[in-house]
Each structure stands twice: as C-alpha cells, then as structure tokens.
N, C-alpha and C. Protein backbone atom coordinates (compact mmCIF):
# COMPACT_ATOMS: atom_id res chain seq x y z
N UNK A 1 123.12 135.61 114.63
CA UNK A 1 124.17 135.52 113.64
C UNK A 1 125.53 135.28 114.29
N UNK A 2 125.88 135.95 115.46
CA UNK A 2 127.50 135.49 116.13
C UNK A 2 127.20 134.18 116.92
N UNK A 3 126.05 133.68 117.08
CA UNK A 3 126.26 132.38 117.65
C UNK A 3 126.70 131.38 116.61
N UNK A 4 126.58 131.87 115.09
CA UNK A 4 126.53 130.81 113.88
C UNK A 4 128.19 130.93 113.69
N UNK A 5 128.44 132.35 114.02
CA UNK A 5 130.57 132.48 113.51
C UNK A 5 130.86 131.70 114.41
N UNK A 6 130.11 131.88 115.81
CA UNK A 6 131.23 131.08 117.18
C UNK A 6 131.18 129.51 116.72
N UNK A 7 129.59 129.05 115.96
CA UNK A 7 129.84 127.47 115.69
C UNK A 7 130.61 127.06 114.27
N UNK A 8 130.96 127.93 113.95
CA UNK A 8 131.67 128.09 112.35
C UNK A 8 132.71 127.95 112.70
N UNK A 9 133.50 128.72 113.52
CA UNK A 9 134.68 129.01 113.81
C UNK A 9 135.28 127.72 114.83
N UNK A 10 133.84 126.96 115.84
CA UNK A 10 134.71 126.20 116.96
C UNK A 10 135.15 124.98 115.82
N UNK A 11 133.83 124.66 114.66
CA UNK A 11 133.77 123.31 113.61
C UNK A 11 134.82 123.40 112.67
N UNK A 12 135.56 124.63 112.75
CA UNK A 12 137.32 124.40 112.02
C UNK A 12 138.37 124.10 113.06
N UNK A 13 138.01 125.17 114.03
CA UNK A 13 138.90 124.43 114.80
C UNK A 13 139.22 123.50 115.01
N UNK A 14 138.07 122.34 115.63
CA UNK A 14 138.43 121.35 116.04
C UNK A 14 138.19 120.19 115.36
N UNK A 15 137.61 120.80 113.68
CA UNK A 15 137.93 119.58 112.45
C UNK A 15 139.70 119.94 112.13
N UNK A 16 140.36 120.57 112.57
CA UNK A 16 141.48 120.82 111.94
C UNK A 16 142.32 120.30 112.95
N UNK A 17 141.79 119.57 114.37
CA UNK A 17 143.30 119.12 114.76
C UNK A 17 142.32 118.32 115.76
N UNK A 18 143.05 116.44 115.55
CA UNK A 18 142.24 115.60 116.31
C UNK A 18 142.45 115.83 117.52
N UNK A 19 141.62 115.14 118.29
CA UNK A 19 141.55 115.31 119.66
C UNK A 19 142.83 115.25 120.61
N UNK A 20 143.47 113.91 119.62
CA UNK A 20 144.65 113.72 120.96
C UNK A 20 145.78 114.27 120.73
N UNK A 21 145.95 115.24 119.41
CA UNK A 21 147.27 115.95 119.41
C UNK A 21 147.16 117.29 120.09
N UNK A 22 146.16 117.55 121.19
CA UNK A 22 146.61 118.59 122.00
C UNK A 22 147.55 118.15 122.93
N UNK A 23 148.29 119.05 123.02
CA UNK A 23 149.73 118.71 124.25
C UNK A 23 148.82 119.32 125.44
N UNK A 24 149.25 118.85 126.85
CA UNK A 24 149.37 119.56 128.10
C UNK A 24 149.46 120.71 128.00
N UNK A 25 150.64 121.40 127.10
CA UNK A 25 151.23 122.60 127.39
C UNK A 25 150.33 123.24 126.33
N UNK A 26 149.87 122.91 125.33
CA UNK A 26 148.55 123.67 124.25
C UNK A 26 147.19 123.80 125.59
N UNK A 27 147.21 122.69 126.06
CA UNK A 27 146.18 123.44 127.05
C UNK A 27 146.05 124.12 127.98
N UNK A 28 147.36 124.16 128.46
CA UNK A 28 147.61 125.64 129.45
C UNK A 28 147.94 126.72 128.76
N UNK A 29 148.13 127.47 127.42
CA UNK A 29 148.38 128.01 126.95
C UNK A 29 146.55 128.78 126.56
N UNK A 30 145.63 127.89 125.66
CA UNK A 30 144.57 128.02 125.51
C UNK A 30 143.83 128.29 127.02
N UNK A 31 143.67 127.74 127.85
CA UNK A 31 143.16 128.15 129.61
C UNK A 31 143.36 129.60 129.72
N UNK A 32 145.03 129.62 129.89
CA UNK A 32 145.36 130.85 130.25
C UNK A 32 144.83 132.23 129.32
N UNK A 33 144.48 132.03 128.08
CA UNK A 33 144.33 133.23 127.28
C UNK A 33 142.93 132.98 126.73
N UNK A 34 142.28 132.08 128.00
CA UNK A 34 140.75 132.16 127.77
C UNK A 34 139.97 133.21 128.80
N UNK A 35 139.44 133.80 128.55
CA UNK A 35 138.47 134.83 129.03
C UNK A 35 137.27 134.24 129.05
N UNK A 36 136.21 134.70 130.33
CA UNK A 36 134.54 134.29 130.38
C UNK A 36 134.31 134.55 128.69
N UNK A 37 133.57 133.43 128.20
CA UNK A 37 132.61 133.84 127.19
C UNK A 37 133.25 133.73 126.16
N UNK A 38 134.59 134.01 125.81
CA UNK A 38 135.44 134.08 124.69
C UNK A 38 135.60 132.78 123.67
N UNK A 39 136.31 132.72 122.64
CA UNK A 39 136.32 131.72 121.64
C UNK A 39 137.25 130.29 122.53
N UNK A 40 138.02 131.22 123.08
CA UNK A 40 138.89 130.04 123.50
C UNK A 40 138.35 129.39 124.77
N UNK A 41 137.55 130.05 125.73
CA UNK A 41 137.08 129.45 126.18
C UNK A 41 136.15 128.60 126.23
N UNK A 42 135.30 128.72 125.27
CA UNK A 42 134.02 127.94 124.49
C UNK A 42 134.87 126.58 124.05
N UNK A 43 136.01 127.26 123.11
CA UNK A 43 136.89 126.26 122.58
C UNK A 43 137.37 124.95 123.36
N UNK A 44 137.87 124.97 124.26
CA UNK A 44 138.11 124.55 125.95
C UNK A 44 136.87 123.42 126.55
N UNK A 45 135.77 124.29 126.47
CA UNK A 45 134.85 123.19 126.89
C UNK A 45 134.09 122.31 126.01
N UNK A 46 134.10 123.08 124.85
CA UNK A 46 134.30 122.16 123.76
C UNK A 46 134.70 120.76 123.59
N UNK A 47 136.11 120.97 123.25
CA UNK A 47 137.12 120.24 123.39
C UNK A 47 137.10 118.95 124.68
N UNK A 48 137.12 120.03 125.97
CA UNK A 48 137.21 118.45 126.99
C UNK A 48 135.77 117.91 127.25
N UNK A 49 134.55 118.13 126.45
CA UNK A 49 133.50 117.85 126.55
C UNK A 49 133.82 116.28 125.56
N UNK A 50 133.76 116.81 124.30
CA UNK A 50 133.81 115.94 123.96
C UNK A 50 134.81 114.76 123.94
N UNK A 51 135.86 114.85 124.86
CA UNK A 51 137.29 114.13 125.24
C UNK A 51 136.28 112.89 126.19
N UNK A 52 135.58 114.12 126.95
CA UNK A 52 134.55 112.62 127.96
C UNK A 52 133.75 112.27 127.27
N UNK A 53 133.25 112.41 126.31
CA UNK A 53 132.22 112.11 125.78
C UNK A 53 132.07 110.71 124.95
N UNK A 54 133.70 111.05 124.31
CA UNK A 54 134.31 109.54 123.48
C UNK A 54 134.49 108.52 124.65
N UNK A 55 135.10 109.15 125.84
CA UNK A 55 135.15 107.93 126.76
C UNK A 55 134.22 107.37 127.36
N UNK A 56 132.72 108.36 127.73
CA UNK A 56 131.78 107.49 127.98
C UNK A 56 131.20 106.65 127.27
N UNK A 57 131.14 107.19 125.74
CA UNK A 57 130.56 106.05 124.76
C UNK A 57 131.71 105.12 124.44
N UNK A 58 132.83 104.85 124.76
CA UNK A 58 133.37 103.61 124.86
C UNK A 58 133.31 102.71 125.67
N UNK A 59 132.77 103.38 127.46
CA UNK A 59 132.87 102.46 128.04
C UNK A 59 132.19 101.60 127.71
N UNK A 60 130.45 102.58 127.59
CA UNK A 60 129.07 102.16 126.91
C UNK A 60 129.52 100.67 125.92
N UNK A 61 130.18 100.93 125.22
CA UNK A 61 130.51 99.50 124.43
C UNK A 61 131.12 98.77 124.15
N UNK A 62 131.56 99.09 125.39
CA UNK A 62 132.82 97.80 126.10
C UNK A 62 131.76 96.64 127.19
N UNK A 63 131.03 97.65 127.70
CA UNK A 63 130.26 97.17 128.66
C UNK A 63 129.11 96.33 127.90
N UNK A 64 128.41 97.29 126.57
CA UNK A 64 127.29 96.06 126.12
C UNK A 64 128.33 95.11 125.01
N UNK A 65 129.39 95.02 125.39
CA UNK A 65 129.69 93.60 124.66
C UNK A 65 130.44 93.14 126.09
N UNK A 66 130.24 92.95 126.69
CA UNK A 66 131.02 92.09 128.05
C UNK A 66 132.17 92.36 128.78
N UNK A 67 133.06 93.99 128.10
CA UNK A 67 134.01 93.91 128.14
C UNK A 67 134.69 94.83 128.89
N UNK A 68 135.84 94.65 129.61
CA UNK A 68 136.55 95.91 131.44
C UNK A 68 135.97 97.28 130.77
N UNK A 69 135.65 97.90 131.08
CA UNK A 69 135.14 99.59 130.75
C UNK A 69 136.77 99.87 131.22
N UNK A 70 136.76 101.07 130.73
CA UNK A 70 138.09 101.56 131.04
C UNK A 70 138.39 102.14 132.03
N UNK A 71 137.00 102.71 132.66
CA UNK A 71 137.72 103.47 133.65
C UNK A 71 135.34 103.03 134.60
N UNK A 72 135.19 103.55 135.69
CA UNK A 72 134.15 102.52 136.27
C UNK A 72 133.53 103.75 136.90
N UNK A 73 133.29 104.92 136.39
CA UNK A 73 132.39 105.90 137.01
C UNK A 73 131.24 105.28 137.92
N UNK A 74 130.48 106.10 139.04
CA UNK A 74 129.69 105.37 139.34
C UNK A 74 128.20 106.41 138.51
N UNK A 75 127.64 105.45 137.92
CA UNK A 75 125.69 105.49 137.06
C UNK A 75 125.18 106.72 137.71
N UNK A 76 124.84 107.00 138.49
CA UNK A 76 124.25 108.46 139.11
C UNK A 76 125.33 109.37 138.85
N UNK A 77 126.57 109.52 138.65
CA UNK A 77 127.39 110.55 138.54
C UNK A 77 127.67 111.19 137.37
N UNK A 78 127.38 112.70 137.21
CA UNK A 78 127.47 113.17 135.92
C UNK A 78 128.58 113.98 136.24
N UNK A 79 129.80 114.17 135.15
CA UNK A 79 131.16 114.95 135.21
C UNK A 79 130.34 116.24 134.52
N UNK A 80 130.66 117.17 135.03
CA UNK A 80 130.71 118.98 134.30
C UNK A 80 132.14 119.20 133.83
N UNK A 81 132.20 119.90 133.11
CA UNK A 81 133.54 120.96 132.66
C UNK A 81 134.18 120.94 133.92
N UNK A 82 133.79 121.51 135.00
CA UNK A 82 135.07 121.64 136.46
C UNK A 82 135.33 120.75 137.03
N UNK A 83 134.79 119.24 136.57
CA UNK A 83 135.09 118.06 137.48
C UNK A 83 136.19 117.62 136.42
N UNK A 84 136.12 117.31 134.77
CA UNK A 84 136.84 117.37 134.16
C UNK A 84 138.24 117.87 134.39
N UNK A 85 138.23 119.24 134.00
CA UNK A 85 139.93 119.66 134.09
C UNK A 85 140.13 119.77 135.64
N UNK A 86 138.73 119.08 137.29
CA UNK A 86 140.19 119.09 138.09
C UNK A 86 140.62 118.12 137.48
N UNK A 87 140.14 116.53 137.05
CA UNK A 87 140.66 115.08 136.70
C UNK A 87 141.95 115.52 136.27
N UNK A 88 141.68 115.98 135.22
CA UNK A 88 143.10 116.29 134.28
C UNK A 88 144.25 116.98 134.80
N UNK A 89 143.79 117.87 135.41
CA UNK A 89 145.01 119.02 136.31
C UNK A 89 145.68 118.43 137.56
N UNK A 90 144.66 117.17 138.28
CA UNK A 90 145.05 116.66 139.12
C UNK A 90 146.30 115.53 138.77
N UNK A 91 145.86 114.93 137.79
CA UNK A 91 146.63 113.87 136.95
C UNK A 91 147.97 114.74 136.53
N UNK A 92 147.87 115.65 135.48
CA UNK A 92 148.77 116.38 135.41
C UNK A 92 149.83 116.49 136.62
N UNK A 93 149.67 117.22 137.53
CA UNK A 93 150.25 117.81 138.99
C UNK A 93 151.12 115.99 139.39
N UNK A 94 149.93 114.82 139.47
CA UNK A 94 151.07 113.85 139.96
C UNK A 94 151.84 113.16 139.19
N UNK A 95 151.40 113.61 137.63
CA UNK A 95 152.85 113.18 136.37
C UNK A 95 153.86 114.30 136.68
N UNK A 96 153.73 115.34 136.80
CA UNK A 96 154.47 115.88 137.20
C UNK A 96 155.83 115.96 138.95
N UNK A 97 154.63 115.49 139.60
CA UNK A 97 155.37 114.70 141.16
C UNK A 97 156.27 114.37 140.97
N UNK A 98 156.05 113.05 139.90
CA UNK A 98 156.54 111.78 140.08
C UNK A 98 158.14 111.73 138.94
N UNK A 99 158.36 113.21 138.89
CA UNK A 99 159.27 113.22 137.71
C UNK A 99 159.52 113.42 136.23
N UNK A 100 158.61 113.17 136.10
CA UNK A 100 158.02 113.03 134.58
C UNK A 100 157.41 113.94 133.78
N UNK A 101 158.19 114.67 132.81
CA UNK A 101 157.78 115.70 131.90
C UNK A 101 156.44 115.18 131.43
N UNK A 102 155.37 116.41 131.56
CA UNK A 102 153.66 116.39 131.50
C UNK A 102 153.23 117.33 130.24
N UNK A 103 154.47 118.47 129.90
CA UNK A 103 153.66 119.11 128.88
C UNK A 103 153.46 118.82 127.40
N UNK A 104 154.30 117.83 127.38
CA UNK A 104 154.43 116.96 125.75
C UNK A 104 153.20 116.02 125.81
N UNK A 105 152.99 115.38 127.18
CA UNK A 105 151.83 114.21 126.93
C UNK A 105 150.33 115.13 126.55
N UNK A 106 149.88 114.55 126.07
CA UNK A 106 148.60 114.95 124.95
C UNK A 106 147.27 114.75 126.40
N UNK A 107 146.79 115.90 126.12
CA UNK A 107 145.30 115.87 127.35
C UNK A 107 144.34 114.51 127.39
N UNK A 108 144.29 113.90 126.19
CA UNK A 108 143.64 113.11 125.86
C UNK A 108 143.77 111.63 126.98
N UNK A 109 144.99 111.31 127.06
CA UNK A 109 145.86 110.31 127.58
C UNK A 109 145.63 110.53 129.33
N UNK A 110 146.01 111.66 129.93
CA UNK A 110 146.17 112.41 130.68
C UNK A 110 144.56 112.17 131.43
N UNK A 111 143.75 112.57 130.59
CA UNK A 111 142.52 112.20 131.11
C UNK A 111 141.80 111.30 131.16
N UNK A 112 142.16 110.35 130.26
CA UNK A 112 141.94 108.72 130.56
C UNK A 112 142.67 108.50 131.76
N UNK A 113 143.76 108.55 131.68
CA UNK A 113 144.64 108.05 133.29
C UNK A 113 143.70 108.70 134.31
N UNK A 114 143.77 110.17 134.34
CA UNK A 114 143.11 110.55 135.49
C UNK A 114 141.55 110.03 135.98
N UNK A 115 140.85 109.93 134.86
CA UNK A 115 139.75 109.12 134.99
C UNK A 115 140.14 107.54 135.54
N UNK A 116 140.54 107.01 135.20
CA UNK A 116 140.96 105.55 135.66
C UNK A 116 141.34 105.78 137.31
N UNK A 117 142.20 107.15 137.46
CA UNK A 117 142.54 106.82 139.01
C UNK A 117 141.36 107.02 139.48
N UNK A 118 140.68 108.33 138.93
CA UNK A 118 139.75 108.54 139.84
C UNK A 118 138.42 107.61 140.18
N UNK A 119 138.25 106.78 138.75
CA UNK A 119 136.98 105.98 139.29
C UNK A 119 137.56 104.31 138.65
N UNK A 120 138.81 104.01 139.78
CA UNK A 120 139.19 102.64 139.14
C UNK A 120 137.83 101.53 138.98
N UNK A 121 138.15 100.77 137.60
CA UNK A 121 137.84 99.57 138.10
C UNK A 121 138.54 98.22 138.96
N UNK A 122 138.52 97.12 139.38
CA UNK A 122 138.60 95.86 140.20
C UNK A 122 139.53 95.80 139.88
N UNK A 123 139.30 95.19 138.13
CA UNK A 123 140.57 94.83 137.70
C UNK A 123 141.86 95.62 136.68
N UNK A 124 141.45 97.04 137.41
CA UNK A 124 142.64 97.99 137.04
C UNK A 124 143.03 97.88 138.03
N UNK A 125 142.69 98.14 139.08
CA UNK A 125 143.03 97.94 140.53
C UNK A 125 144.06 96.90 141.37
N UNK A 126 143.34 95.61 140.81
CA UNK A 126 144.16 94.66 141.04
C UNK A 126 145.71 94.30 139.72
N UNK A 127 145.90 95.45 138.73
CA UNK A 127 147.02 95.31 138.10
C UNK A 127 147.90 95.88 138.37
N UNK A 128 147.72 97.15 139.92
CA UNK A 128 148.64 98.10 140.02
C UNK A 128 149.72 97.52 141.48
C-alpha cells in the first residue's frame, strides 16, 4: 500500500510541473533535503531518469530518420542516476567557471549541454 502513495504522490508531482521548468537552484534545494529512501529522493531520480530518457529516445529518432543525434553516447554505455547528476553538476560547476549565473538555467538544458560535452558528436565538434 505505501509503494502505491509513493507512486500517487511522485504522478502529481511530476504531472504538475514539466520537465524543463526545474531551475538549477530547485535542484539543489530538492538534493539537499533528500534523504536515502525518501519522497524527494525517489522524486530526484525520477525526474533525471526520465530527463535521459527523453534524450535517448530522441536521439533514437533523429538517428532512424538520418538525422545529427544530439549528443553521440557510445552503444555499450548505459548512464545510472550517478553518471547523470555528475553530467549535470559537472556542466553546472563550468557554467558557473565561466561567469555565468547557473541557478536560473533549468536542469533540463544543463543536461543536454553536459551530455553533448561529454559524448560530442563530429559535427558538434567541428562547430565549436
């Protein structure tokens, strides 16, 4: 029965606010006041699960229609939850380097970029 509130409770959550209007700073806020096991932490992997999830099935059909994938993982490599938010935290840390206020930009964005650095393709490569 509490596994049915925890899926009750994550399916409002995250029908009640799309993916890409989490800020940076909503997700260090949610991290920080996540505990093992807790809502928010469930919430969390939730959330950046399915953030990769949209991006792998886009590359998926970019690729069966002919077209740059967005970002060029390599086929044997599967991302977990901790390869995820380092991408994102890492990305984060060099928007942040480089000057540039990070907690307004939306995780969503953040982790496309970081994905792109981390597994460029050719011709992302050759645009930089």
């Amino acid at each position: 029965m509490r596994s049915v509130k925890v899926i009750l409770v994550l399916a409002l959550l995250l029908a009640s606010v799309p993916a890409s209007a989490m800020t940076y700073e909503g997700y260090k806020r949610l991290k920080h006041s996540a505990n093992e096991g807790s809502i928010e932490a469930v919430t969390l992997t939730v959330y950046l699960a399915v953030l990769a999830n949209t991006y792998t099935d886009t590359n998926l059909t970019l690729r069966n229609k002919g077209k740059t994938p967005l970002y060029c993982q390599p086929e044997k490599l599967s991302l977990n939850n901790e390869a995820i938010i380092d991408i994102l935290e890492t990305m984060a840390e060099k928007t942040r380097q480089s000057g540039a206020e990070v907690d307004t930009d939306s995780v969503s964005t953040l982790l496309l970029e970081g994905l792109r650095e981390t597994f460029p393709c050719r011709i992302h490569s050759a645009r930089k």
